[in-house]
C-alpha atoms as a PDB file:
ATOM      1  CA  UNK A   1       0.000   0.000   0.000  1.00  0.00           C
ATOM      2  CA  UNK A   2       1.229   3.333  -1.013  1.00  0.00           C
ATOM      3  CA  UNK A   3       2.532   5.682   2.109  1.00  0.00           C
ATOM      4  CA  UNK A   4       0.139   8.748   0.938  1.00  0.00           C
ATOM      5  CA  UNK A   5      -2.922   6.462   1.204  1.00  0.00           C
ATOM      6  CA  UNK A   6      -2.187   6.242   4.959  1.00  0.00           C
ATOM      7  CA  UNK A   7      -3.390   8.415   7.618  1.00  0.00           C
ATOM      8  CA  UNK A   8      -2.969   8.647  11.371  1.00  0.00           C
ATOM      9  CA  UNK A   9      -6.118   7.765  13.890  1.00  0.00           C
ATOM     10  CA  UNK A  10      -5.720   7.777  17.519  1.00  0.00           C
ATOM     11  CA  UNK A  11      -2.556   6.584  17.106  1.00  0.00           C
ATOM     12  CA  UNK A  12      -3.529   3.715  14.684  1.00  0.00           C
ATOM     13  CA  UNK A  13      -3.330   4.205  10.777  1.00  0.00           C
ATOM     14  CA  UNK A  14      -5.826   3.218   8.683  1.00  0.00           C
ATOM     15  CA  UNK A  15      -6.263   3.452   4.868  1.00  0.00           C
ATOM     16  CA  UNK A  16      -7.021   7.119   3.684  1.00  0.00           C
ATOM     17  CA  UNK A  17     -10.485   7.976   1.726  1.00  0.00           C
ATOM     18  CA  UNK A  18      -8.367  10.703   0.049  1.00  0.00           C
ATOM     19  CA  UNK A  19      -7.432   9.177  -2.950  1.00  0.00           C
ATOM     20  CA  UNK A  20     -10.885   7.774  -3.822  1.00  0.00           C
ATOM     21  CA  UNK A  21     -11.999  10.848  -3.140  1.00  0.00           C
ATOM     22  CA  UNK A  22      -9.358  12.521  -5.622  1.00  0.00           C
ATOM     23  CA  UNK A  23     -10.225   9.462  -8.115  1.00  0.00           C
ATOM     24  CA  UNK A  24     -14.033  10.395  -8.064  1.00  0.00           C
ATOM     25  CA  UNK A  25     -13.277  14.123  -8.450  1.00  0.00           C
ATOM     26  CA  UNK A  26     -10.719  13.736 -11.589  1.00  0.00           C
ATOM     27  CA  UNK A  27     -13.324  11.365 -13.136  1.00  0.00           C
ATOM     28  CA  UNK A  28     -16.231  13.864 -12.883  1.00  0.00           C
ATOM     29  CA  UNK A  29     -14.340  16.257 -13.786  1.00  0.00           C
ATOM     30  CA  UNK A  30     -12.843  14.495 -16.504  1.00  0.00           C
ATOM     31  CA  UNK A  31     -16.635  13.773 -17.624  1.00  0.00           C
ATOM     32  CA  UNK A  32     -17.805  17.049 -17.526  1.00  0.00           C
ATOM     33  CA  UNK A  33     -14.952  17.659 -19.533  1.00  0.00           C
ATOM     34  CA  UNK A  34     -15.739  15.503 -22.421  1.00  0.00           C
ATOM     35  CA  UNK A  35     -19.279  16.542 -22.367  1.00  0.00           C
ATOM     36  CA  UNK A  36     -18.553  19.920 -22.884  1.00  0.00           C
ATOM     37  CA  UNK A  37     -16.091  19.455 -25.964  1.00  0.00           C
ATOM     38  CA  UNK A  38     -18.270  17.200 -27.348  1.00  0.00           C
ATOM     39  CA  UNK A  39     -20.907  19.904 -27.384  1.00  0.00           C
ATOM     40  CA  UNK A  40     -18.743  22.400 -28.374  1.00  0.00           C
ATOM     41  CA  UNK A  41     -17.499  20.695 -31.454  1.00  0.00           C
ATOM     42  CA  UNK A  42     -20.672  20.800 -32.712  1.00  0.00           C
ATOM     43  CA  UNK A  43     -21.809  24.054 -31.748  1.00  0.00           C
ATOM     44  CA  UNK A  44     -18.742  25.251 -33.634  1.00  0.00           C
ATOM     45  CA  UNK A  45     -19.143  23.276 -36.155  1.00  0.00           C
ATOM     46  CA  UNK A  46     -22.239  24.661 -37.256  1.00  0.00           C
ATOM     47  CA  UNK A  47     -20.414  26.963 -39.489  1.00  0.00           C
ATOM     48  CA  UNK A  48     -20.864  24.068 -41.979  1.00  0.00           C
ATOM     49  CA  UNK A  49     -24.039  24.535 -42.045  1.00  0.00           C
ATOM     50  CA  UNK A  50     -24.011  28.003 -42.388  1.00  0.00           C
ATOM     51  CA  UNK A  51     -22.804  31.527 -41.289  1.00  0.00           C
ATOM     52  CA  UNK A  52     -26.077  32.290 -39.909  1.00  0.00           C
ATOM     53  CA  UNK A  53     -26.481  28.982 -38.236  1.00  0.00           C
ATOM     54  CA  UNK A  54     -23.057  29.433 -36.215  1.00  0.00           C
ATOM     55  CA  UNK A  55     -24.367  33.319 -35.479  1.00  0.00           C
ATOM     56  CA  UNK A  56     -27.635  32.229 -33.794  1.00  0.00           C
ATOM     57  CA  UNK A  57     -25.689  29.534 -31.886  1.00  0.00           C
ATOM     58  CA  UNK A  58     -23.357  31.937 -30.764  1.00  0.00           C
ATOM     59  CA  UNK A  59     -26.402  34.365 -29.241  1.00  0.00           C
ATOM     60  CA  UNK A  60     -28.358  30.985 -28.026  1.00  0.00           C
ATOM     61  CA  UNK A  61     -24.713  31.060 -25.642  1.00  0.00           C
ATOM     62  CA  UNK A  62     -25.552  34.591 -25.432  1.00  0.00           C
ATOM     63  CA  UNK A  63     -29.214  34.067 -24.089  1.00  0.00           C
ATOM     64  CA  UNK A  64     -30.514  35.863 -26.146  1.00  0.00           C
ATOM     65  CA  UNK A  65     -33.786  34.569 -25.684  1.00  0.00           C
ATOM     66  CA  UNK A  66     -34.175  36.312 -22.460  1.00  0.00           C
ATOM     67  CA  UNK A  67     -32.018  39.309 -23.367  1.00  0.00           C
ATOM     68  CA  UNK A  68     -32.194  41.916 -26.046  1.00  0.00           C
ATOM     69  CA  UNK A  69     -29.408  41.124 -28.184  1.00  0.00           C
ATOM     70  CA  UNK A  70     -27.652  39.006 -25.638  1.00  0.00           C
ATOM     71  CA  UNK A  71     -25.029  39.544 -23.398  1.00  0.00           C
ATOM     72  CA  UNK A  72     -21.397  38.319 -24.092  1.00  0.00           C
ATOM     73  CA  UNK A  73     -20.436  38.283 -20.753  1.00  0.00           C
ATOM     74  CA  UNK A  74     -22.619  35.425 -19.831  1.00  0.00           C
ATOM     75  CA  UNK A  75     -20.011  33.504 -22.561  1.00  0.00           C
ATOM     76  CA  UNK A  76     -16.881  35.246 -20.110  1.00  0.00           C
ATOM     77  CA  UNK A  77     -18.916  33.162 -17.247  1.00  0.00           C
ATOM     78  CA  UNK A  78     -19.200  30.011 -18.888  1.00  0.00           C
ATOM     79  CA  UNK A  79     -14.986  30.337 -19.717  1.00  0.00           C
ATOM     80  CA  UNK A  80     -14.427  31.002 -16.459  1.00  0.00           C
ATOM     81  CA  UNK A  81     -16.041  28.109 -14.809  1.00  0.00           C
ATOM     82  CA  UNK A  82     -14.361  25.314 -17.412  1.00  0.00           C
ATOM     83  CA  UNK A  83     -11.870  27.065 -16.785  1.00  0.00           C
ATOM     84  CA  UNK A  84     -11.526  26.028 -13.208  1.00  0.00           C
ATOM     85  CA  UNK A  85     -13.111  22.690 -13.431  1.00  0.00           C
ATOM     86  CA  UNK A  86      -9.746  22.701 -16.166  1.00  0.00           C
ATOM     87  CA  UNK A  87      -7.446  23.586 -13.286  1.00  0.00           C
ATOM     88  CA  UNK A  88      -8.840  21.257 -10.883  1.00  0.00           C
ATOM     89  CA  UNK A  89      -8.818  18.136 -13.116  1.00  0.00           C
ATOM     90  CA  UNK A  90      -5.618  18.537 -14.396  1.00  0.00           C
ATOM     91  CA  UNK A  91      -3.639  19.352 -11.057  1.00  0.00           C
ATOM     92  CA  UNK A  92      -5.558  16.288  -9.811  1.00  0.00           C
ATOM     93  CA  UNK A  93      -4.419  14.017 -12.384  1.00  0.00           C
ATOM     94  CA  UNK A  94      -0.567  15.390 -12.080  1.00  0.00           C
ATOM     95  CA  UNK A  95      -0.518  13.417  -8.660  1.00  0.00           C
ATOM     96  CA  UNK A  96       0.036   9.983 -10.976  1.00  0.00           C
ATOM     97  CA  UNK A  97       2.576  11.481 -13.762  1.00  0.00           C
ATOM     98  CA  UNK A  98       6.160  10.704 -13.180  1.00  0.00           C
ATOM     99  CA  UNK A  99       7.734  13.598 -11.193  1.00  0.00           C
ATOM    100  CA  UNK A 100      11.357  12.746 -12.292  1.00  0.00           C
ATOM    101  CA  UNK A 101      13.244  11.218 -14.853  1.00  0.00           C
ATOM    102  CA  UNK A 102      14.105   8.458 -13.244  1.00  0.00           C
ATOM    103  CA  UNK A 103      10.057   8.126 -12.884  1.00  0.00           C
ATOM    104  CA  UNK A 104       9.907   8.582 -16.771  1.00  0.00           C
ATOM    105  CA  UNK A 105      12.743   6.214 -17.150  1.00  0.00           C
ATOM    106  CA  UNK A 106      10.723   3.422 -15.224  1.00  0.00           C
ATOM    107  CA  UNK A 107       7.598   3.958 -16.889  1.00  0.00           C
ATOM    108  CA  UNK A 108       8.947   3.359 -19.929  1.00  0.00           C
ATOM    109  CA  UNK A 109      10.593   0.194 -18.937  1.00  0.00           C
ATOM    110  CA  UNK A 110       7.618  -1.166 -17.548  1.00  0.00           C
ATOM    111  CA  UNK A 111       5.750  -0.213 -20.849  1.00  0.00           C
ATOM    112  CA  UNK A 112       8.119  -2.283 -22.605  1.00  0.00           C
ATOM    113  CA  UNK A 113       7.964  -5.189 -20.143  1.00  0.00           C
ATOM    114  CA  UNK A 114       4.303  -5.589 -19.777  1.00  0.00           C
ATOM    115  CA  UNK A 115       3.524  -4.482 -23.592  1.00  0.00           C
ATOM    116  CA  UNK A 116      -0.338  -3.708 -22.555  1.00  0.00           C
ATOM    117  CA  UNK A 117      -2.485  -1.240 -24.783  1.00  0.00           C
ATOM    118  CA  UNK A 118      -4.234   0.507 -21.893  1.00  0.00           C
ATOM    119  CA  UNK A 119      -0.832   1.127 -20.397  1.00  0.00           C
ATOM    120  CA  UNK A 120       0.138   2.847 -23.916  1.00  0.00           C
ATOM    121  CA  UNK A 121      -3.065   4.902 -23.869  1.00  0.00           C
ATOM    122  CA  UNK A 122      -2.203   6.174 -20.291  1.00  0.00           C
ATOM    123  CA  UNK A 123       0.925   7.679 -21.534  1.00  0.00           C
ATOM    124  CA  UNK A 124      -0.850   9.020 -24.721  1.00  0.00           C
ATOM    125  CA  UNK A 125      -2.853  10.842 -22.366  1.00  0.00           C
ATOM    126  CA  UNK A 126      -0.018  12.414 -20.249  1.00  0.00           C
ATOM    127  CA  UNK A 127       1.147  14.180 -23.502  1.00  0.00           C
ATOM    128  CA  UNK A 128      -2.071  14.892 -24.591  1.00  0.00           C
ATOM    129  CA  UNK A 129      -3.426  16.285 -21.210  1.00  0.00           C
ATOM    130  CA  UNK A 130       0.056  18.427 -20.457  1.00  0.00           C
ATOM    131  CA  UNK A 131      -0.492  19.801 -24.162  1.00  0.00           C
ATOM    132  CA  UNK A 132      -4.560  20.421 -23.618  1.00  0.00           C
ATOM    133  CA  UNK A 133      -3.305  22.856 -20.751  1.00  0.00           C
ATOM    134  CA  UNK A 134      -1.339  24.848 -22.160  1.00  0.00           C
ATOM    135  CA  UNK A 135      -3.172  25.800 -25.511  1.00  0.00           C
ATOM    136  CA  UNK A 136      -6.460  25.496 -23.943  1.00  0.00           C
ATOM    137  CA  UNK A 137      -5.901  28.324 -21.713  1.00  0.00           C
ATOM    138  CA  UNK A 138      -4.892  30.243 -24.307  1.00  0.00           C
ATOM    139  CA  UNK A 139      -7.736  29.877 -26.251  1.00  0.00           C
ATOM    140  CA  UNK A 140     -10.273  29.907 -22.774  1.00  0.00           C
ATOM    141  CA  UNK A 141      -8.309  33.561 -22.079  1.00  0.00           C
ATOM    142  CA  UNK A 142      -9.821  34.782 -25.608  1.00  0.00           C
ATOM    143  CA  UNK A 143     -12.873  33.487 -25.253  1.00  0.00           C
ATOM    144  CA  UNK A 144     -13.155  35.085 -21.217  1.00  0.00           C
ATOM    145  CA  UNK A 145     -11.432  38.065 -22.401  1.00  0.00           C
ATOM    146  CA  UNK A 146     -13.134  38.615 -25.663  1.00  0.00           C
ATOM    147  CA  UNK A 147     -16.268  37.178 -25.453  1.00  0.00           C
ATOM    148  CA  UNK A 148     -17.983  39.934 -27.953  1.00  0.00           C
ATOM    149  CA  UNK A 149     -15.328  38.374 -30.167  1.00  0.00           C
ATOM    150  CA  UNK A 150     -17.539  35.229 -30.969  1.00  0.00           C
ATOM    151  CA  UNK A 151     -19.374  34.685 -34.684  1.00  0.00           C
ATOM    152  CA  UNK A 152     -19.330  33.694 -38.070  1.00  0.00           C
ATOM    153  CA  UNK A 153     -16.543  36.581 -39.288  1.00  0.00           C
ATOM    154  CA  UNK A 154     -15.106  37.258 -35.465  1.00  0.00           C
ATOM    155  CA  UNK A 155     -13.721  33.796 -35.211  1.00  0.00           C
ATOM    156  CA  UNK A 156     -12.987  33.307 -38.446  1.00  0.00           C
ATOM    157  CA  UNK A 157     -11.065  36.443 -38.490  1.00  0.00           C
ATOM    158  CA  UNK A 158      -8.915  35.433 -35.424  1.00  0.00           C
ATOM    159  CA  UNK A 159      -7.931  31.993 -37.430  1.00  0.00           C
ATOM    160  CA  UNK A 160      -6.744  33.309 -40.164  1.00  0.00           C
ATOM    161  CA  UNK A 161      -5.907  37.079 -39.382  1.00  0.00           C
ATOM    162  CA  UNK A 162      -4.745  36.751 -36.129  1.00  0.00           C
ATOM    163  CA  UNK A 163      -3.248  33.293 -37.292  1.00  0.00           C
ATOM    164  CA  UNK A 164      -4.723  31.216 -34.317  1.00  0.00           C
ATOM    165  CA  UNK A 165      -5.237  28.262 -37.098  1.00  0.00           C
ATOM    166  CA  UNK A 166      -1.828  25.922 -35.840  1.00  0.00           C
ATOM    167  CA  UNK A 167      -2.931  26.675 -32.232  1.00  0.00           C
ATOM    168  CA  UNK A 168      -6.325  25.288 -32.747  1.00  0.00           C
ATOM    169  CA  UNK A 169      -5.095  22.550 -34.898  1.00  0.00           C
ATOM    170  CA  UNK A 170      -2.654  21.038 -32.261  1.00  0.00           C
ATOM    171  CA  UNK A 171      -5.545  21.900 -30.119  1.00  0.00           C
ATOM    172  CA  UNK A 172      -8.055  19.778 -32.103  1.00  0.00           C
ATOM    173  CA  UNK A 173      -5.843  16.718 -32.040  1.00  0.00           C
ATOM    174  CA  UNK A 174      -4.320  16.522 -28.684  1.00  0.00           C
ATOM    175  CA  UNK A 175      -8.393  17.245 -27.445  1.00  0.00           C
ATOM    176  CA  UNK A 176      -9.810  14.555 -29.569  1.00  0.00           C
ATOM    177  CA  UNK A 177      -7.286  12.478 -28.790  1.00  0.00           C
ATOM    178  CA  UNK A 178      -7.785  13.245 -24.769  1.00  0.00           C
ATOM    179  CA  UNK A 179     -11.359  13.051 -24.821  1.00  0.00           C
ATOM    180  CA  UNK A 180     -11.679   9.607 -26.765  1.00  0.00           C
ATOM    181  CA  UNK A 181      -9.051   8.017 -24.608  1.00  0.00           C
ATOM    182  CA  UNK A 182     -10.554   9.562 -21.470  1.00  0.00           C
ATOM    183  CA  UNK A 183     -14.089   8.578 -21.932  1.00  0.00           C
ATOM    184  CA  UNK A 184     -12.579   4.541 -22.616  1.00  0.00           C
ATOM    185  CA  UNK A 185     -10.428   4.668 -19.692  1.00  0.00           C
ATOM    186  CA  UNK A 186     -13.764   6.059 -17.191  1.00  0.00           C
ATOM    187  CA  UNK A 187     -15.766   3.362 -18.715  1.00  0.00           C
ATOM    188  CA  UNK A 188     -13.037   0.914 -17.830  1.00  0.00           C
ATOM    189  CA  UNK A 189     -12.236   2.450 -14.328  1.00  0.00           C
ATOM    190  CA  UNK A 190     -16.144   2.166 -13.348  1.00  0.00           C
ATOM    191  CA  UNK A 191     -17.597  -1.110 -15.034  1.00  0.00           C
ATOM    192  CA  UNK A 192     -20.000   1.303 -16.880  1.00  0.00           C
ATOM    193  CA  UNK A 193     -20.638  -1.232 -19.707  1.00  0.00           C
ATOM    194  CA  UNK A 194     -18.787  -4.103 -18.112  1.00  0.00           C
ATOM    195  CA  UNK A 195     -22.299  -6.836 -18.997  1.00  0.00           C
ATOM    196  CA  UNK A 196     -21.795 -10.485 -18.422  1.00  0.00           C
ATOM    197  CA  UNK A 197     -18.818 -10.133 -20.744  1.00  0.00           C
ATOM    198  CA  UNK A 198     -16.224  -7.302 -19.634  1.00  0.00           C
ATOM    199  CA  UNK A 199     -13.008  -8.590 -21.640  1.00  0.00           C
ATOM    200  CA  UNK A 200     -15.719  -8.482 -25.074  1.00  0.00           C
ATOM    201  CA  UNK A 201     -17.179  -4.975 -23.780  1.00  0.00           C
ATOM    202  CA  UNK A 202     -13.457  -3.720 -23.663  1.00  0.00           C
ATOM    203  CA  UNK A 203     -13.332  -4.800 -27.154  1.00  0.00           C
ATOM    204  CA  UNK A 204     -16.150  -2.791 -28.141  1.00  0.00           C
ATOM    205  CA  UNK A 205     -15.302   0.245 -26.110  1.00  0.00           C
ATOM    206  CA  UNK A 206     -11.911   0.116 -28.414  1.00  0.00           C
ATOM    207  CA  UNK A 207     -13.913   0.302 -31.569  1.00  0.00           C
ATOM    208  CA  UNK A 208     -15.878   3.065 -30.238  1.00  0.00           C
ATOM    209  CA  UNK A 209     -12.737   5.062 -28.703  1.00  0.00           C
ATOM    210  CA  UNK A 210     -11.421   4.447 -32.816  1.00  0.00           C
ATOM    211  CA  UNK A 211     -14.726   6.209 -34.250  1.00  0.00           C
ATOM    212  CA  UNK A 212     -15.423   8.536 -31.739  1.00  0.00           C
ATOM    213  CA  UNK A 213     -11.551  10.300 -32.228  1.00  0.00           C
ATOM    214  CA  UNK A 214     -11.807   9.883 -36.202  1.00  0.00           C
ATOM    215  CA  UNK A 215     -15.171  11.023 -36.337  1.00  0.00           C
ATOM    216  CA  UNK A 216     -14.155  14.553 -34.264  1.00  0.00           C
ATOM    217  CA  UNK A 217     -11.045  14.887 -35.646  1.00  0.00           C
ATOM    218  CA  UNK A 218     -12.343  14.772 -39.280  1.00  0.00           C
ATOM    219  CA  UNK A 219     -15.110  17.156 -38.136  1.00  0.00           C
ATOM    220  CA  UNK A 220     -12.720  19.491 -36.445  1.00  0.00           C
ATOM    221  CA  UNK A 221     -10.701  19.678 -39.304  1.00  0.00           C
ATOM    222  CA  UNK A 222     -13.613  20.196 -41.986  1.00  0.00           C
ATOM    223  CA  UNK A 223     -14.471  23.101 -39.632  1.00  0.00           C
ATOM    224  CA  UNK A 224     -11.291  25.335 -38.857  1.00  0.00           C
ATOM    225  CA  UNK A 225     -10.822  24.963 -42.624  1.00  0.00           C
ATOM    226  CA  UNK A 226     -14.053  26.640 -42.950  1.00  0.00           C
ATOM    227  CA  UNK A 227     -12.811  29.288 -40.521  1.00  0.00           C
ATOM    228  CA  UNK A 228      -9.812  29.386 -42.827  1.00  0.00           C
ATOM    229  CA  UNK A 229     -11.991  30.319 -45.852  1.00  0.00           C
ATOM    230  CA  UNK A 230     -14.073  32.403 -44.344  1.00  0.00           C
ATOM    231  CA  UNK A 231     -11.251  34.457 -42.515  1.00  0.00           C
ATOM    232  CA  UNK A 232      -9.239  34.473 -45.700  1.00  0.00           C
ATOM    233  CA  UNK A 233     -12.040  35.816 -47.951  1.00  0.00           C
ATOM    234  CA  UNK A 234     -13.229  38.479 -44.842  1.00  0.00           C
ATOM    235  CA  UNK A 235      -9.356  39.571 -44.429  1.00  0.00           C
ATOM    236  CA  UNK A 236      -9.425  42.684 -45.903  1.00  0.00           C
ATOM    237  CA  UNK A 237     -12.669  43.733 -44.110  1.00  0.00           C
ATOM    238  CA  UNK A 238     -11.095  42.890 -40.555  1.00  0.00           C
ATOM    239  CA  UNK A 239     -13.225  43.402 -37.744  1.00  0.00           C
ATOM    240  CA  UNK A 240     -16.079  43.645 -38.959  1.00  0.00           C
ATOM    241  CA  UNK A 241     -19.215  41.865 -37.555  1.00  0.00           C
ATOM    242  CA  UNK A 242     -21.714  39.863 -38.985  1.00  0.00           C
ATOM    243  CA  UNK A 243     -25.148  40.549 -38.901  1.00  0.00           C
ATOM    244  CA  UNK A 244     -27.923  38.112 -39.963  1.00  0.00           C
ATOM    245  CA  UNK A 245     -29.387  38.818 -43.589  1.00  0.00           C
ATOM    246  CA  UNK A 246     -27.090  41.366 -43.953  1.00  0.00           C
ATOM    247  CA  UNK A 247     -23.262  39.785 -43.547  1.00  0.00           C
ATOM    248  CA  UNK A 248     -21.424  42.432 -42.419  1.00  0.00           C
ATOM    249  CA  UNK A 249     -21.441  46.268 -40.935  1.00  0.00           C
ATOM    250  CA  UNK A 250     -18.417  48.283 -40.171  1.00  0.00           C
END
């Protein structure tokens, strides 16, 4: 038993409830995270469908509904709590990376000994989840910052203007890539589809892990290449906002 999962009662030790406790938080967390990109890949993606589609999307966020002309800062709200629920799961889930290099070294010899998939997938998500962090919160600071900056030419201007585009593509991979992995590994951890049959379930989980991350990462790239052609045709009429019916107003 692990030291840190010890605790001192009365002069007795027992086993701690802390890491459960930590396990349960970076799964929820972890959940809510998926959920949310999930959605937001297809919110975004609606500029597929069209301009105006991804404009009343953006004032649905807005609540428009219940305010004239919405209010952006309700977006700067939404940032700011995924934001922290960001913070919390990732610090969490630092407590099982290797802290040295003689960890790393370790790891990697074990990887090599035992030659297991899910082992492999763990690691995948170390690189993914240190690389989610750090262009995440660049992109979550925009969004909290500039939430007025959110719509069919807005966005596409900060793509392609602004040059966000290799940002959000090494965003959209090491995300998809995150999210698919994380979602198998929670089903795993909690027996969510286990049946009569885990070992065949597992099987099936991997084929859905495999659609779900080609499916996204096809769809994310279809979309920031829409941003792309959007931005580059709207270049030389920077900042300027689109309006429904109309396209644009300086």
């Amino acid at each position: 038993m692990d030291s840190s999962e010890l605790e001192l009662n009365n002069g007795s030790i027992k086993k701690s409830k802390t890491p459960a406790r930590l396990d349960f938080i970076q799964s929820a967390s972890g959940l809510f995270l998926a959920t949310f990109m999930i959605g937001h890949m297809f919110f975004v993606s609606t500029i597929l469908i069209s301009e105006n589609a991804m404009y009343q999307i953006t004032k649905l966020f807005e609540a428009s509904f219940l305010i004239e002309g919405g209010e952006p800062l309700i977006v700067t709200g939404i940032g700011i709590f995924v934001i922290v629920v960001l913070v919390v799961h990732a610090f969490i889930a630092m407590r099982k990376f290797p802290h040295s290099f003689a960890e790393y070294k370790k790891y990697r010899q074990h990887m090599g000994n035992i030659k297991h998939s899910d082992t492999n997938k763990w690691f995948v998500q170390i690189i993914t989840g240190f690389a989610m962090f750090f262009l995440a919160s660049v992109h979550l600071y925009i969004i909290v910052t500039q939430p007025e900056n959110i719509g069919p030419f807005a966005s596409a201007d900060r793509v392609w203007t602004d040059l966000m585009w290799p940002l959000y593509l090494f965003l959209l991979v090491a995300v998809e890539l995150h999210l698919s992995l994380g979602l198998y590994r929670l089903a795993i951890k909690w027996g969510w589809f286990d049946g009569d049959n885990p070992r065949e379930r597992r099987q099936l989980l991997l084929k859905v892990k495999t659609v779900m991350t080609v499916f996204f990462l096809t769809l994310g790239i279809l979309t920031l290449l829409a941003y792309m052609k959007i931005g580059y045709e709207h270049k030389d009429n920077y900042g300027e906002k689109y309006i429904p019916n109309k396209g644009s107003e300086k």
